[in-house]
N, C-alpha and C. Protein backbone atom coordinates (compact mmCIF):
# COMPACT_ATOMS: atom_id res chain seq x y z
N UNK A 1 -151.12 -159.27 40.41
CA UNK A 1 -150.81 -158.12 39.60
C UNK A 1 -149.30 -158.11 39.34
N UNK A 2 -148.99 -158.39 38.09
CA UNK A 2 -147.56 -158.02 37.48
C UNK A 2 -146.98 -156.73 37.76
N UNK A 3 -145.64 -156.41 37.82
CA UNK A 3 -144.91 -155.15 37.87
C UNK A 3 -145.25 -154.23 36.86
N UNK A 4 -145.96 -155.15 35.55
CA UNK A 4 -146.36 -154.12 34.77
C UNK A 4 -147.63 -153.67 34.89
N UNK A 5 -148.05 -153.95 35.64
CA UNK A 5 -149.36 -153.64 35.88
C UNK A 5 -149.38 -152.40 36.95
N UNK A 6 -148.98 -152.57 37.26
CA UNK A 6 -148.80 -151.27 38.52
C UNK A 6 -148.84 -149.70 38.07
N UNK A 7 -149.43 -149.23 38.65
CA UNK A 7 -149.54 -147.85 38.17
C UNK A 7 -147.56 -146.81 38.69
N UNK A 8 -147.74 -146.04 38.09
CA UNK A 8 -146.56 -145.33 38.08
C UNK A 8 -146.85 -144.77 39.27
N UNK A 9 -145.73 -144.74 40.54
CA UNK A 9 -145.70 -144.10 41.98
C UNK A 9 -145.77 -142.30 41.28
N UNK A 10 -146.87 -141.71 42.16
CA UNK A 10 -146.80 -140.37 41.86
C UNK A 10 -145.93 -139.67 42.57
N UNK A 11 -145.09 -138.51 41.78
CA UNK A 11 -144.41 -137.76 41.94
C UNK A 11 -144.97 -136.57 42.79
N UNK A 12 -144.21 -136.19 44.39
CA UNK A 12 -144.77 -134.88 44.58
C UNK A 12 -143.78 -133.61 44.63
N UNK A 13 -143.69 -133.15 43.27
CA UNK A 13 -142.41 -132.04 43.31
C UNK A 13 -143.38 -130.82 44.25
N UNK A 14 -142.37 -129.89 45.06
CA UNK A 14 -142.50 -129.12 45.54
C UNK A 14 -142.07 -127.98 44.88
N UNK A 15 -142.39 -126.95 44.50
CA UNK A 15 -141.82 -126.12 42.80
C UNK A 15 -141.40 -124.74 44.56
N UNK A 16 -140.27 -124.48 44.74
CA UNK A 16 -139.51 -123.99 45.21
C UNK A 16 -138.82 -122.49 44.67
N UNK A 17 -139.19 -121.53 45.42
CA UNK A 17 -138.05 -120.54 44.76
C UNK A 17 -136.71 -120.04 45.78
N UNK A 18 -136.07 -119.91 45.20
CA UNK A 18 -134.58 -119.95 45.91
C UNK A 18 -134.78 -118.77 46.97
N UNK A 19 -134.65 -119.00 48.34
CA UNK A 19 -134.88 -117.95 49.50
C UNK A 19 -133.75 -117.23 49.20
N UNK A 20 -132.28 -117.21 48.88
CA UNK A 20 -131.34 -116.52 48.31
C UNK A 20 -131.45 -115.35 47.24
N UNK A 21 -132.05 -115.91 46.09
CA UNK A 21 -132.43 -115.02 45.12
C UNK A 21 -133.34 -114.26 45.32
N UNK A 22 -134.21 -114.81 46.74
CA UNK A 22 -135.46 -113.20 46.47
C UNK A 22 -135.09 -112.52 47.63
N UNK A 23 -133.81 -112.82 48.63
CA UNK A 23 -132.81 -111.61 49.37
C UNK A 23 -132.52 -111.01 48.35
N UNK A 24 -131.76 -111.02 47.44
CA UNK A 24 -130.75 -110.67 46.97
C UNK A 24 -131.68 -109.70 45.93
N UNK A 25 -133.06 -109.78 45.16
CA UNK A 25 -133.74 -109.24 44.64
C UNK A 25 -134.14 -107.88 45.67
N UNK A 26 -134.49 -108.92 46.61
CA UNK A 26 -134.82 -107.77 47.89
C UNK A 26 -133.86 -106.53 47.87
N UNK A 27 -132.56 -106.56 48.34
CA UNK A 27 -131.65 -105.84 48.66
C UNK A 27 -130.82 -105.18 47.38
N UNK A 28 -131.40 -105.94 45.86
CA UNK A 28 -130.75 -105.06 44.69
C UNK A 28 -132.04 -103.60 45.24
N UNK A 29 -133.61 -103.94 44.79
CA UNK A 29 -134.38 -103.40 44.85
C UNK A 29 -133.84 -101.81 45.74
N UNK A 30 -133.92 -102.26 47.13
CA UNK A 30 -133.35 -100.98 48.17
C UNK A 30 -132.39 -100.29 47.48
N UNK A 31 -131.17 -100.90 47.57
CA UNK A 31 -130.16 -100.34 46.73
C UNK A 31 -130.53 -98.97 45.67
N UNK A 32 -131.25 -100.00 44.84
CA UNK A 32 -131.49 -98.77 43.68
C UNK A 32 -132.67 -97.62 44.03
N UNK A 33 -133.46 -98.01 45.14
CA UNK A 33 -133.99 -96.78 45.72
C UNK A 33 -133.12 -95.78 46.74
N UNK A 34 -132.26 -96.51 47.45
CA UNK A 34 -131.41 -95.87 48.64
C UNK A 34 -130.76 -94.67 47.47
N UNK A 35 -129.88 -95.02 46.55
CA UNK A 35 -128.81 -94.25 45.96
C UNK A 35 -129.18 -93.76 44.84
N UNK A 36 -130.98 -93.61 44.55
CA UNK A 36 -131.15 -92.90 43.68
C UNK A 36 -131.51 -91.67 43.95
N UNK A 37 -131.07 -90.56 44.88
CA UNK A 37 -130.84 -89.40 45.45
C UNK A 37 -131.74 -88.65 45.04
N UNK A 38 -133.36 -88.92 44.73
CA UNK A 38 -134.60 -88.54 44.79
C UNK A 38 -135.31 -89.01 45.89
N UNK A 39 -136.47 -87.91 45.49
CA UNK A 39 -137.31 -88.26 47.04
C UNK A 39 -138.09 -89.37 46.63
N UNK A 40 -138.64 -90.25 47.87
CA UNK A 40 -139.90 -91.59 48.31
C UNK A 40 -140.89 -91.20 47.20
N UNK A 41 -141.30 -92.14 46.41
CA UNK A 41 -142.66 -91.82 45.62
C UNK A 41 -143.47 -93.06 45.56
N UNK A 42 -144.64 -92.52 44.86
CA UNK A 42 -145.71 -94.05 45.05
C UNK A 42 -144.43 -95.08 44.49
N UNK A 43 -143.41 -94.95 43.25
CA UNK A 43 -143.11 -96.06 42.84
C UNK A 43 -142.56 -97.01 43.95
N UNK A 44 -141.95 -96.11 45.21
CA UNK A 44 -141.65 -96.79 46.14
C UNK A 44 -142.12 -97.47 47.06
N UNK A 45 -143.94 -97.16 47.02
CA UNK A 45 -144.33 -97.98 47.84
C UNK A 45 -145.00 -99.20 47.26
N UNK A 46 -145.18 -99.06 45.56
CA UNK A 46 -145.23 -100.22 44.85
C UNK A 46 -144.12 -100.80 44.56
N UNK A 47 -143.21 -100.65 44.96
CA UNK A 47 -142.10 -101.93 44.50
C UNK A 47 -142.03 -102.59 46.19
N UNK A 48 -141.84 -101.87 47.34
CA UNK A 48 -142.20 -102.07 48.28
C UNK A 48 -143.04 -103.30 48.71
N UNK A 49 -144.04 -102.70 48.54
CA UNK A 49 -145.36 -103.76 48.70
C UNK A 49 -145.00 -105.32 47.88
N UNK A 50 -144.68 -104.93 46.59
CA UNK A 50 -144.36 -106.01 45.74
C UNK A 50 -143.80 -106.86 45.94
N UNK A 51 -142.66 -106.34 46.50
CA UNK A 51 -141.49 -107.42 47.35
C UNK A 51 -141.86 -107.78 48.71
N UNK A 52 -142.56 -107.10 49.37
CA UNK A 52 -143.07 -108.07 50.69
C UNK A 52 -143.98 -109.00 50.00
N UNK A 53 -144.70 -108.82 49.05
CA UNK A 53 -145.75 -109.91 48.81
C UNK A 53 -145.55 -111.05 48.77
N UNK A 54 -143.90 -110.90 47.44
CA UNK A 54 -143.32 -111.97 47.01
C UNK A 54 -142.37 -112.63 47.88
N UNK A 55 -141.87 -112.45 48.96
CA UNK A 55 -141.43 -112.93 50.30
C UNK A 55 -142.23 -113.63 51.17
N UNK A 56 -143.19 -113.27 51.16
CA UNK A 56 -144.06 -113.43 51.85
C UNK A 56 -144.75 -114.70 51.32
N UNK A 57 -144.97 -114.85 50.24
CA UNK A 57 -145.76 -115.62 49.37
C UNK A 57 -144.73 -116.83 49.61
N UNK A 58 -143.85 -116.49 49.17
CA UNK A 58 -142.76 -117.46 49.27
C UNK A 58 -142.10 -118.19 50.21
N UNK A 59 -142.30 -117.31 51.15
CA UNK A 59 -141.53 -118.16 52.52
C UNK A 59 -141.67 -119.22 53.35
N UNK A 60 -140.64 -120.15 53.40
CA UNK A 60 -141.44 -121.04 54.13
C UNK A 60 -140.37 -121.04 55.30
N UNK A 61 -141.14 -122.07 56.67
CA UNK A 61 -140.69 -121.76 57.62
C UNK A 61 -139.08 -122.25 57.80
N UNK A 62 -139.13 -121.39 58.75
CA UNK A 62 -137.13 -121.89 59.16
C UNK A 62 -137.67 -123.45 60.15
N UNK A 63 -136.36 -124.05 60.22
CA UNK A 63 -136.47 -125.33 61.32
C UNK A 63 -136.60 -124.49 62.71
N UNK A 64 -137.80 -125.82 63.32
CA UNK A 64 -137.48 -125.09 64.66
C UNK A 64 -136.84 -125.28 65.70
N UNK A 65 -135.55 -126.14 65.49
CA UNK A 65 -134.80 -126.27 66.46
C UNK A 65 -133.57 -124.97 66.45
N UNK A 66 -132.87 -124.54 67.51
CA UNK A 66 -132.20 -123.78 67.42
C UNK A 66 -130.67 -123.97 67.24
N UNK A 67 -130.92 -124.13 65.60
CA UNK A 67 -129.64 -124.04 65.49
C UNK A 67 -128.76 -122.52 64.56
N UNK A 68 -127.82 -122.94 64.14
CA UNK A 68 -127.03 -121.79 63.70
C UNK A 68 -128.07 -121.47 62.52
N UNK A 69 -128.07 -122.50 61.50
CA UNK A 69 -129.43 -122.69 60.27
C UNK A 69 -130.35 -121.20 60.38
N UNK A 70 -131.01 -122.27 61.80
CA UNK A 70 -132.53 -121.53 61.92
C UNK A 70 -132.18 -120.14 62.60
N UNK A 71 -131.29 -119.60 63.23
CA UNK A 71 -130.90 -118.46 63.35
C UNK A 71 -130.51 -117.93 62.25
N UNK A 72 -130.24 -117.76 61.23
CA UNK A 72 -129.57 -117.47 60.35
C UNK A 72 -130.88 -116.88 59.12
N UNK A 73 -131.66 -118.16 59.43
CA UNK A 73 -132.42 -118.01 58.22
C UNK A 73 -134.10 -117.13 58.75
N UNK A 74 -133.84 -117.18 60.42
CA UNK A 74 -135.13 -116.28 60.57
C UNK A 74 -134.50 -114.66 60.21
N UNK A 75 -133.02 -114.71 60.36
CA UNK A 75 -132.63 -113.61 60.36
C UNK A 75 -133.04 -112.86 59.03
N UNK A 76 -132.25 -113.84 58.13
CA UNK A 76 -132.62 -113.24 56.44
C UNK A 76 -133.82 -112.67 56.48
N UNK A 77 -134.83 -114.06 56.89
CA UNK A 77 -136.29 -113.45 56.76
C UNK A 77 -136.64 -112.10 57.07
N UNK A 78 -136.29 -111.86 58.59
CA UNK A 78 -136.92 -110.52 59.06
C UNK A 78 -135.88 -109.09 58.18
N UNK A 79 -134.43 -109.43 58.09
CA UNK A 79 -133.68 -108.37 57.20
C UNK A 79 -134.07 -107.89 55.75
N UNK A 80 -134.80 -109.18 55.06
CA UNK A 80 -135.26 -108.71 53.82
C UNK A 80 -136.35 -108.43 53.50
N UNK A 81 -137.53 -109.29 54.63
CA UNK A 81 -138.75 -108.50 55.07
C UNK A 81 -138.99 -107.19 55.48
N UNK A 82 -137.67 -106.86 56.50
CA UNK A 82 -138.41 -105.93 56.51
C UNK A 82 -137.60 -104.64 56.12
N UNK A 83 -136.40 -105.04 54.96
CA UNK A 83 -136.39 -103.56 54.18
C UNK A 83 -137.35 -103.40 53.15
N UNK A 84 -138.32 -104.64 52.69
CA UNK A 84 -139.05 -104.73 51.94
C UNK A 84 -140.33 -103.12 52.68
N UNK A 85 -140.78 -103.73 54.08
CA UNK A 85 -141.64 -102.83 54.13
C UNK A 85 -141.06 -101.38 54.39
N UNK A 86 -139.74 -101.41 54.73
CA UNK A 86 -139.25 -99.73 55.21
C UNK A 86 -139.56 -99.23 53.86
N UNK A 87 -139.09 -99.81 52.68
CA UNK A 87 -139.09 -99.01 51.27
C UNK A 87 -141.03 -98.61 51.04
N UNK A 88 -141.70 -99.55 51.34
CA UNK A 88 -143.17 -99.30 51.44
C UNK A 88 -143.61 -98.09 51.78
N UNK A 89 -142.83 -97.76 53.62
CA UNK A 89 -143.80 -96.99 53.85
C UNK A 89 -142.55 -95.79 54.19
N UNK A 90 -141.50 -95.66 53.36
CA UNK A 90 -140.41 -94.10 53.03
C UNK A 90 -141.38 -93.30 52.81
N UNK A 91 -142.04 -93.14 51.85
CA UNK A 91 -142.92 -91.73 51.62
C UNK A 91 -143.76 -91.32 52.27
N UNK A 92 -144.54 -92.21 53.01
CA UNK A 92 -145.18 -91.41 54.28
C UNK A 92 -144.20 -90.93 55.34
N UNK A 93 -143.71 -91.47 55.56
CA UNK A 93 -142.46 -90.59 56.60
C UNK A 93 -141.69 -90.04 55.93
N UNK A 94 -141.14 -89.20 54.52
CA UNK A 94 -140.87 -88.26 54.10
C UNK A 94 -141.88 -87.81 53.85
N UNK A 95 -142.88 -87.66 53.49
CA UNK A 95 -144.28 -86.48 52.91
C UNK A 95 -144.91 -86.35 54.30
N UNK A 96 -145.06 -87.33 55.41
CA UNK A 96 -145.77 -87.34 56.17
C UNK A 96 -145.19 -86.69 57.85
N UNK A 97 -143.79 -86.97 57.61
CA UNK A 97 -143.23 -86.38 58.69
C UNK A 97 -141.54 -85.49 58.68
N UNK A 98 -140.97 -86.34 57.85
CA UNK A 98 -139.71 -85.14 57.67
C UNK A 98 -140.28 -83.81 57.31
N UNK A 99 -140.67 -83.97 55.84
CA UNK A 99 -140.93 -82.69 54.83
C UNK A 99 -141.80 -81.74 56.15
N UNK A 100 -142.75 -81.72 56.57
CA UNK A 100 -143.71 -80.99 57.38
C UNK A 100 -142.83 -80.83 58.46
N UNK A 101 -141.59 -81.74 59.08
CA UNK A 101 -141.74 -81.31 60.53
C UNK A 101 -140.05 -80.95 60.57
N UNK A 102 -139.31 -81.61 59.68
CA UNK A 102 -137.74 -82.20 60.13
C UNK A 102 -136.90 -81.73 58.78
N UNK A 103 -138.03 -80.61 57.76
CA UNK A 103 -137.20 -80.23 56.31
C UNK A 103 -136.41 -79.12 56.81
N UNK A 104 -135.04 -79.68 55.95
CA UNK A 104 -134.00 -78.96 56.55
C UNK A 104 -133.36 -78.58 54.83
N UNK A 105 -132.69 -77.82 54.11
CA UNK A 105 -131.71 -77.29 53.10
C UNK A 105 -130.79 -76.72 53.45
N UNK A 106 -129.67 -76.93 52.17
CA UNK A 106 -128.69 -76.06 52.49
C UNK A 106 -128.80 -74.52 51.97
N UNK A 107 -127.55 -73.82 51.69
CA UNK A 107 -127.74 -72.58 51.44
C UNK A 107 -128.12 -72.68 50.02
N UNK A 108 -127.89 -73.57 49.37
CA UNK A 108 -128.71 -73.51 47.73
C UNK A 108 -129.80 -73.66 47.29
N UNK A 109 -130.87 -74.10 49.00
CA UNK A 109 -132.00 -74.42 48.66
C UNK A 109 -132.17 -75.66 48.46
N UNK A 110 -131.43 -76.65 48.17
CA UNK A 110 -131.21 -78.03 48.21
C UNK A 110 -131.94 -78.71 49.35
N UNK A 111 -132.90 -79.38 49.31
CA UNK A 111 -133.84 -80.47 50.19
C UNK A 111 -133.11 -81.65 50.68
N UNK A 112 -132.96 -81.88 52.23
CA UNK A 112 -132.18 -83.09 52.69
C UNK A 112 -133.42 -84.03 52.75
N UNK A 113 -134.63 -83.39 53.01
CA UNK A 113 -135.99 -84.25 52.91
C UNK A 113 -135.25 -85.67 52.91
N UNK A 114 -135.01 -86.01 51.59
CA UNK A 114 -134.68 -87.16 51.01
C UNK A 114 -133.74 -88.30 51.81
N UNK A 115 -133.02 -87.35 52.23
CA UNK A 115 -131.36 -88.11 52.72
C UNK A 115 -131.94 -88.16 54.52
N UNK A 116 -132.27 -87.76 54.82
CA UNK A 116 -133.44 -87.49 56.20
C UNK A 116 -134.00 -88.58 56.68
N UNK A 117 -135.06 -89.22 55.38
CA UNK A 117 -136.00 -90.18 55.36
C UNK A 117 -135.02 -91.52 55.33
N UNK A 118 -133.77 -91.30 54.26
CA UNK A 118 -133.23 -92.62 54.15
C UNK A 118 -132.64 -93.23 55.66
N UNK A 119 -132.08 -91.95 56.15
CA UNK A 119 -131.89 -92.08 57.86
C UNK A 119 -132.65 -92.81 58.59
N UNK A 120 -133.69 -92.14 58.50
CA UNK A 120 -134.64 -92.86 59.56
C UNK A 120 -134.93 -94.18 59.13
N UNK A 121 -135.56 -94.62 58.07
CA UNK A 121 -135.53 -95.97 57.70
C UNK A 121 -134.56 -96.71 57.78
N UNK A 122 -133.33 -96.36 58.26
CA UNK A 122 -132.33 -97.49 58.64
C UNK A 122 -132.27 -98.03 59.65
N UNK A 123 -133.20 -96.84 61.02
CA UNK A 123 -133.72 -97.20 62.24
C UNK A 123 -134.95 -98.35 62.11
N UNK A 124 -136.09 -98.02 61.66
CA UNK A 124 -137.31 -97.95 61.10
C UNK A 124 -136.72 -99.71 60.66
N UNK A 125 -135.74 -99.91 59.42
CA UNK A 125 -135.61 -101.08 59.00
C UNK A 125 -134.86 -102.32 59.97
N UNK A 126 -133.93 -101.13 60.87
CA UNK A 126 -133.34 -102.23 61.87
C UNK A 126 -134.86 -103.25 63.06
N UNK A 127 -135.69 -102.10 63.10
CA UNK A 127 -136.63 -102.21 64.53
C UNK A 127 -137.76 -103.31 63.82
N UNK A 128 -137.79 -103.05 62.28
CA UNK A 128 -138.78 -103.99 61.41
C UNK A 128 -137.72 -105.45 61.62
N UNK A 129 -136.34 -105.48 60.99
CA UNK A 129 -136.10 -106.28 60.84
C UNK A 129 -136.11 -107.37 62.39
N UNK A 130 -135.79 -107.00 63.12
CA UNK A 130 -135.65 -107.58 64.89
C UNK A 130 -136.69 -108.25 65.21
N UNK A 131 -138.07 -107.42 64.81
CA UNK A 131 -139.35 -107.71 65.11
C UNK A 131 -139.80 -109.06 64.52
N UNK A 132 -139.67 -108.98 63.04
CA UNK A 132 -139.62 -110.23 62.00
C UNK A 132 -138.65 -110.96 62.33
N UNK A 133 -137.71 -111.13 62.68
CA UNK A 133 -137.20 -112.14 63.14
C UNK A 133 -137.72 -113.17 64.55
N UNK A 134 -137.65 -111.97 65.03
CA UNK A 134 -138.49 -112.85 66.41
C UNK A 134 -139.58 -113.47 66.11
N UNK A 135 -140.81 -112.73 65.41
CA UNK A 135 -142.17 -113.31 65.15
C UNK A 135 -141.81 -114.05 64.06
N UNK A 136 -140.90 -114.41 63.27
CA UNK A 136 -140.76 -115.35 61.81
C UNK A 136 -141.85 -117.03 62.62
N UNK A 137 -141.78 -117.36 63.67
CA UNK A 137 -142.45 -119.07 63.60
C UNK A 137 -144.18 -118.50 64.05
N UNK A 138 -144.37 -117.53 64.00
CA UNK A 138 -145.69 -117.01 64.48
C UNK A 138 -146.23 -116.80 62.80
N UNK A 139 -145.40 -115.72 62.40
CA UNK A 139 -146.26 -115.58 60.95
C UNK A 139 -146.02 -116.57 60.07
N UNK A 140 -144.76 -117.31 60.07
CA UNK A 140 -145.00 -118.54 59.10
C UNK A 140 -146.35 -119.81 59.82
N UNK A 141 -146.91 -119.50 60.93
CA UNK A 141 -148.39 -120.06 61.05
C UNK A 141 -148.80 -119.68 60.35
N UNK A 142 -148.95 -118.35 60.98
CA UNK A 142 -150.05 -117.30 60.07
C UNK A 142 -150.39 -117.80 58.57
N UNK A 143 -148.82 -117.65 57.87
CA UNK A 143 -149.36 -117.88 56.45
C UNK A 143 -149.40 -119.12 55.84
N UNK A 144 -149.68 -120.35 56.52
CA UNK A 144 -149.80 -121.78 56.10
C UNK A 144 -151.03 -121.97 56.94
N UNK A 145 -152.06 -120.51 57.81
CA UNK A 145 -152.96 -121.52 58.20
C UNK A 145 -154.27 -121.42 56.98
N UNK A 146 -154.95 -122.76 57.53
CA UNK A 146 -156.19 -122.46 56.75
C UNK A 146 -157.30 -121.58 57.04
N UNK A 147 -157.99 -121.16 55.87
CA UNK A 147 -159.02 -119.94 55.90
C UNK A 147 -160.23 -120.58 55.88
């Protein structure tokens, strides 16, 4: 068999999306919910959800040796994971537990509800993010195993 005869070596592109750009999507997202000085609404737990999906969908695992890298990059994971889910589940813990238990105003009648909830989810997002980091080589099983 001649060189021309040979079939063309197949190509295996891996179609990749930049783990950078869907932080950075991640954390515009919060942003414009954190400082839009309204209260948690469904839109928040659909953009929420949306962006864990797409993280999620997307992620692939960190190396598992311990280096600066793989510290670094389980970190991202669990920081943008999991403001992804704090923004998810803001409105149940404003509708579900500030407003009913922890609503506080000023003398104008003005609702901190809002500014309350963003509080707590900074706890809420630190304790998500820690968690996801640690479990990042457990759920990247999770989501490469077969069904």
């Amino acid at each position: 068999m001649s060189a021309d005869d040979e079939p063309a070596p197949a190509l295996h592109v891996q179609h990749r999306v930049d783990p950078g750009a869907l932080a950075l999507a991640t954390v515009g997202g919060a942003v414009a919910f954190i400082f839009a000085g309204e209260d948690w609404d469904v839109l928040a737990v659909v953009i929420g959800l949306m962006l864990l999906l797409i993280l999620l969908a997307h992620h692939h695992p960190a190396p598992t040796g311990r280096t600066p890298r793989a510290w670094l990059l389980r970190g991202a994971f669990g920081a943008t994971t999991g403001l992804a889910f704090s923004i998810a589940v803001a409105p149940a813990i404003q509708f579900g537990v500030i407003g009913p238990y922890f609503h506080t105003e000023d003398d104008e009648g003005y609702s901190f509800d809002a500014w309350n909830t963003t509080v707590v989810l900074s706890v809420v997002w630190l304790a998500a993010a820690v968690l996801l980091a640690v479990f990042e080589p457990r759920i990247a099983r999770w989501l490469d195993r077969a069904r």
